[in-house]
C-alpha atoms as a PDB file:
ATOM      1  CA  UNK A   1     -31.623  64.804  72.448  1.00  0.00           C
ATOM      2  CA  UNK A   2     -27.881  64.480  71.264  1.00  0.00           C
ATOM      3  CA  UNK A   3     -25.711  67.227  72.671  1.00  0.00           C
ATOM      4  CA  UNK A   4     -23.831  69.534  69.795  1.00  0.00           C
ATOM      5  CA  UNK A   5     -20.437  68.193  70.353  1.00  0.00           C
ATOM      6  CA  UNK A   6     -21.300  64.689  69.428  1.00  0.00           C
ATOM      7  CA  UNK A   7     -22.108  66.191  65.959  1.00  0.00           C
ATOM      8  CA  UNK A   8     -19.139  68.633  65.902  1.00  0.00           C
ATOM      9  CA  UNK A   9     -16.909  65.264  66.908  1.00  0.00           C
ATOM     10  CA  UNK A  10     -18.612  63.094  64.120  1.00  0.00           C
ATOM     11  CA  UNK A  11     -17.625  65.828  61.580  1.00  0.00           C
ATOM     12  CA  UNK A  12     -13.836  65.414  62.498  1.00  0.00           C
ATOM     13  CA  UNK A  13     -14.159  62.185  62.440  1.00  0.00           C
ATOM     14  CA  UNK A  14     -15.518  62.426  58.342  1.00  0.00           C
ATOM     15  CA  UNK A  15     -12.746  65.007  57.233  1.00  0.00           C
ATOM     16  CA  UNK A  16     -10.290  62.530  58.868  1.00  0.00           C
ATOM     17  CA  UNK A  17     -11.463  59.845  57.083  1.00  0.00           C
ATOM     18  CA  UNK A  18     -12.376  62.182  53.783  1.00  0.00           C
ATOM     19  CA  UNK A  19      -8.518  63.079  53.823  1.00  0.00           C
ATOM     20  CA  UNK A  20      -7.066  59.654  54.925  1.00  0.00           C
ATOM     21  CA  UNK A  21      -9.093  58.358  51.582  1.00  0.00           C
ATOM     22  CA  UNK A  22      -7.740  61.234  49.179  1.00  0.00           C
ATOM     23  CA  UNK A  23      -4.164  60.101  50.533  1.00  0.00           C
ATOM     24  CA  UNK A  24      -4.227  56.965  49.979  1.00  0.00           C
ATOM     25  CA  UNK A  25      -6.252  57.363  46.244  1.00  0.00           C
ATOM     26  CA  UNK A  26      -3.184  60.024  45.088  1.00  0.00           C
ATOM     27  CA  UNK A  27      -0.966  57.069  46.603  1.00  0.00           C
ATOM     28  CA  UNK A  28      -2.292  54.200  44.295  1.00  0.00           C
ATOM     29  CA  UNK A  29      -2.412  56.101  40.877  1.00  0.00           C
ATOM     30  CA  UNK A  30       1.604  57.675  42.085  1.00  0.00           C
ATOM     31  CA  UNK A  31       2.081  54.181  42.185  1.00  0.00           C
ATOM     32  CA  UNK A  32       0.433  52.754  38.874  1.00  0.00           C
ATOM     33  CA  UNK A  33       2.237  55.450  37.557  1.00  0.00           C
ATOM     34  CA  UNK A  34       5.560  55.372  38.527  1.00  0.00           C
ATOM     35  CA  UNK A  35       7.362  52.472  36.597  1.00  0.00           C
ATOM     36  CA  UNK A  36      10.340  50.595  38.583  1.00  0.00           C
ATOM     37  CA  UNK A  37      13.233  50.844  36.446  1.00  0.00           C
ATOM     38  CA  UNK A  38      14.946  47.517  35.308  1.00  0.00           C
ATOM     39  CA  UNK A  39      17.310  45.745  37.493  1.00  0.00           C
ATOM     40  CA  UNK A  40      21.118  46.817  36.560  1.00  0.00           C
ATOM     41  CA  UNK A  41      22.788  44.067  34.469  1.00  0.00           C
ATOM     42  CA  UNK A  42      25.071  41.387  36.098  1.00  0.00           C
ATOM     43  CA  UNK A  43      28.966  41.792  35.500  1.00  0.00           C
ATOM     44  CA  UNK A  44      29.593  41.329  31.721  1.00  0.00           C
ATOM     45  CA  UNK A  45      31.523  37.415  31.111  1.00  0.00           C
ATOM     46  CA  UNK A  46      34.419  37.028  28.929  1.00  0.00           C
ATOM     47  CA  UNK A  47      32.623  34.437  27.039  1.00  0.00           C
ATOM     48  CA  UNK A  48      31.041  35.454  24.173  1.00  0.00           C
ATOM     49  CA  UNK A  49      27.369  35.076  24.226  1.00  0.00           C
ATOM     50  CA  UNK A  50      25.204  33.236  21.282  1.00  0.00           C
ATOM     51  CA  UNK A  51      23.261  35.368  18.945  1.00  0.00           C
ATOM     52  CA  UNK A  52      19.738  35.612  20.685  1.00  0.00           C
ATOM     53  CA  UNK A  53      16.930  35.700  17.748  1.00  0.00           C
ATOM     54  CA  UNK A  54      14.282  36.497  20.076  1.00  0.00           C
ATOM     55  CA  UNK A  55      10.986  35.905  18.836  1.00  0.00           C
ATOM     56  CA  UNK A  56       6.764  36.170  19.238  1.00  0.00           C
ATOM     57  CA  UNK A  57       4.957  33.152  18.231  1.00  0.00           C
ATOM     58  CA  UNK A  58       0.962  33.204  17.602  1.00  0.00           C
ATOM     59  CA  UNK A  59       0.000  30.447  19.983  1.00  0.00           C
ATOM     60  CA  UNK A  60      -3.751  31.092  20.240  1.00  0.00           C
ATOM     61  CA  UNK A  61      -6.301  33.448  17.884  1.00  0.00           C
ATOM     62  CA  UNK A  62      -8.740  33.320  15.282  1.00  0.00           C
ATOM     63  CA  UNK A  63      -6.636  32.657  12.237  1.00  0.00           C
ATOM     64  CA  UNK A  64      -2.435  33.021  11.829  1.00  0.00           C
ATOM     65  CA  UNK A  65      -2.200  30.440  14.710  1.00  0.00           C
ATOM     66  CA  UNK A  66       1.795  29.487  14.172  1.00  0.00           C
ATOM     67  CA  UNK A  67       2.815  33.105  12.725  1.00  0.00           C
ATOM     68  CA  UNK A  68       6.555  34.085  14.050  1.00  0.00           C
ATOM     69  CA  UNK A  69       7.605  37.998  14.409  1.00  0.00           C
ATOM     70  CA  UNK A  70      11.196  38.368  14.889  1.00  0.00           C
ATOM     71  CA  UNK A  71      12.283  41.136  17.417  1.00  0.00           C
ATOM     72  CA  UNK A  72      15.208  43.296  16.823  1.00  0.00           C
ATOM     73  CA  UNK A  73      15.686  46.232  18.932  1.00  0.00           C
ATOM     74  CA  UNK A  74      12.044  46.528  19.050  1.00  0.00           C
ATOM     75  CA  UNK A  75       8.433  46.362  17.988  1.00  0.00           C
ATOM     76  CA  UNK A  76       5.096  47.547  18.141  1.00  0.00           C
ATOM     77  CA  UNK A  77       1.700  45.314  18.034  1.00  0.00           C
ATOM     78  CA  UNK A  78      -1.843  47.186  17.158  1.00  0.00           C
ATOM     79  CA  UNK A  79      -4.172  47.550  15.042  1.00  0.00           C
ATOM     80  CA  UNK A  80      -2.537  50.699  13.172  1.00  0.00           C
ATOM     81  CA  UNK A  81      -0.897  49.947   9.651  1.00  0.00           C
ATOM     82  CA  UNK A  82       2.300  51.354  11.068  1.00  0.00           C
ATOM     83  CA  UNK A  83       2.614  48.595  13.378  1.00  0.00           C
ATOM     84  CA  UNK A  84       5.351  46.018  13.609  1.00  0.00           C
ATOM     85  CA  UNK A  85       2.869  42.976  14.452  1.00  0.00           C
ATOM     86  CA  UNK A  86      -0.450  44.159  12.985  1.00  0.00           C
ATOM     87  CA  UNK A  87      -3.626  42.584  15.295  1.00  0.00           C
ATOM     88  CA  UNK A  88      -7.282  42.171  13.361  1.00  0.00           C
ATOM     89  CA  UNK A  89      -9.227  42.116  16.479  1.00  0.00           C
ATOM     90  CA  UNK A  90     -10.898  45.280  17.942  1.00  0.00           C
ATOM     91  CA  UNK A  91     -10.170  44.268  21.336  1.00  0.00           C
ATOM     92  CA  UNK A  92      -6.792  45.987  20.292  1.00  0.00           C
ATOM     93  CA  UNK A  93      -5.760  49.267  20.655  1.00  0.00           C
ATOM     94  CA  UNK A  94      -3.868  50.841  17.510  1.00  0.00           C
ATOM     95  CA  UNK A  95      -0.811  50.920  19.847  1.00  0.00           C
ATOM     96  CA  UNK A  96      -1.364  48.614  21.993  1.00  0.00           C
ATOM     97  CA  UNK A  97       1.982  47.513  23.667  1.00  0.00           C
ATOM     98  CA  UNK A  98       5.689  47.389  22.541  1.00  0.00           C
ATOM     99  CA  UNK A  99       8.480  44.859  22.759  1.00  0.00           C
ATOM    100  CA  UNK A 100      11.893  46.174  23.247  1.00  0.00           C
ATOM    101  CA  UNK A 101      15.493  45.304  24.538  1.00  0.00           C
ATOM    102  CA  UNK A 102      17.352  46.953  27.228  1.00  0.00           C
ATOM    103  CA  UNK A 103      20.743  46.357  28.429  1.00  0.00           C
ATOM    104  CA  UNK A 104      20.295  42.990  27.038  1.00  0.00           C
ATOM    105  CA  UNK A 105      16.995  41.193  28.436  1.00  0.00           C
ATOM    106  CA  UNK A 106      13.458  42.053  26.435  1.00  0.00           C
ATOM    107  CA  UNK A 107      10.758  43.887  28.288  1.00  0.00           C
ATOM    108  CA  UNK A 108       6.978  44.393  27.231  1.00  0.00           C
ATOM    109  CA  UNK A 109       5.424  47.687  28.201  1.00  0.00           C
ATOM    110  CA  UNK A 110       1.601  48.543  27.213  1.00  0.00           C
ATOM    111  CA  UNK A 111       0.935  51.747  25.838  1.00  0.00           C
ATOM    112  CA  UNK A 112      -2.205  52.902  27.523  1.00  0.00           C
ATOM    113  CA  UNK A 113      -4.479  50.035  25.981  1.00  0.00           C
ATOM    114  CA  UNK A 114      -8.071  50.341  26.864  1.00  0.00           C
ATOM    115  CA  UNK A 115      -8.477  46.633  27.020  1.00  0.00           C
ATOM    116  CA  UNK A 116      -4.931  46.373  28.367  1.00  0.00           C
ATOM    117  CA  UNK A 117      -2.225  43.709  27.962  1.00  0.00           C
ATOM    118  CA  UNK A 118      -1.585  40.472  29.968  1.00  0.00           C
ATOM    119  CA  UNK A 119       1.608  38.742  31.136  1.00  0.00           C
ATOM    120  CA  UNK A 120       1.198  35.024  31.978  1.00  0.00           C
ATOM    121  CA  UNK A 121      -2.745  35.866  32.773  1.00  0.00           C
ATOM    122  CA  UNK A 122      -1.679  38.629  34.612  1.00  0.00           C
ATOM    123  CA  UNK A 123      -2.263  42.497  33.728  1.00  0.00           C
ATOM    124  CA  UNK A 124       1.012  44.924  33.189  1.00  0.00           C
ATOM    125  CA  UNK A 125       0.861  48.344  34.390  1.00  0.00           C
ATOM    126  CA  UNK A 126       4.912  48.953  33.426  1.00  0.00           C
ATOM    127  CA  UNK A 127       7.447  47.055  31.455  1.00  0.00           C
ATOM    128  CA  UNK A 128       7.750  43.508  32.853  1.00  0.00           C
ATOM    129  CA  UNK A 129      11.140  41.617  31.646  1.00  0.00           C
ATOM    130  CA  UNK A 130      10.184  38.440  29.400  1.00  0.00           C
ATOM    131  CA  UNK A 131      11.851  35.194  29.839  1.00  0.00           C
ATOM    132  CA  UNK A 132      11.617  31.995  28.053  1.00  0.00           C
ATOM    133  CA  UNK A 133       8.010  31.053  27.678  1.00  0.00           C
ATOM    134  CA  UNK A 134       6.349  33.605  28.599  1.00  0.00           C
ATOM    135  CA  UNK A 135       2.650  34.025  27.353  1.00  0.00           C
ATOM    136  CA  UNK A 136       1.469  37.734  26.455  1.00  0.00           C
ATOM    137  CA  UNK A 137      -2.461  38.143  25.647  1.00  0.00           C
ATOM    138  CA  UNK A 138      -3.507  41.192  23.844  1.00  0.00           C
ATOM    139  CA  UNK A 139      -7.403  41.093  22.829  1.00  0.00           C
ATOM    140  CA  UNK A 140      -7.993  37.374  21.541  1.00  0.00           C
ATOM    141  CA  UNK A 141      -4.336  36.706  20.667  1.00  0.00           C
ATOM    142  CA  UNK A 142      -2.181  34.974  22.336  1.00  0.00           C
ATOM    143  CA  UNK A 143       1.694  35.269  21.655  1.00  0.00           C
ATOM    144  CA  UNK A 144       4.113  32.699  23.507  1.00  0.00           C
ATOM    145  CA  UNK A 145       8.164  34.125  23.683  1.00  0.00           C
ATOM    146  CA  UNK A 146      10.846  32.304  22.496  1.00  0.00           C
ATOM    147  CA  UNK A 147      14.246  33.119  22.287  1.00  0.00           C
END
């Protein structure tokens, strides 16, 4: 027969582990939660810079394969009518992520997709800066930025 502490001590032992797993759940969703904010800009040059005509290019989907959407201060891409960069696939939320500039680089952000929206094959949880190149995958399209 087991004595009654070795059951009182195994009880402990649960709650400890019952509360180290609540800590560290809260943790994860603080952190999906909590976006970093953008790195501060470098020291402005005296040189003037080009005019950047930043742009999304259809690279892979079921039909507008070569379509270009311009980006000025920014843009939206769903499947709602009010949409910058309207999407025909219902793997697309109505707003489904947005494009925008800030302190002069471009950042994607997704807003709360359900299928969620893809960076280089990799999923975003908070704006991610864009460079040259860059592939972004929302539903079955596949845009490719280009400045």
């Amino acid at each position: 027969m087991i004595p009654n502490i070795v059951f009182i001590a195994l009880r402990y032992v649960f709650l400890l582990l019952l509360y180290v797993f609540i800590i560290l759940l809260i943790r994860a969703v603080y952190r999906d939660m909590k976006a970093p904010a953008p790195e501060p800009a470098a020291k402005p040059s005296r040189r003037k810079k080009k005019q950047v005509k930043p742009q999304l290019v259809v690279v892979a989907a079921d039909r507008n394969i070569g379509a270009r959407y311009n980006i000025t201060d920014h843009i939206t891409i769903g499947r709602a009518p009010g949409s910058n960069v309207v999407i025909d696939d219902t793997y697309a939320s109505q707003l489904h992520a947005r494009v925008f500039q800030s302190e002069g680089s471009f950042y994607i952000e997704d807003l709360g997709s359900t299928n969620g929206t893809y960076v280089n094959g990799r999923k975003i949880s908070y704006p991610i800066e864009l460079r040259q190149g860059d592939r972004i995958k929302i539903g079955k399209m596949v845009f490719e930025f280009s400045i």
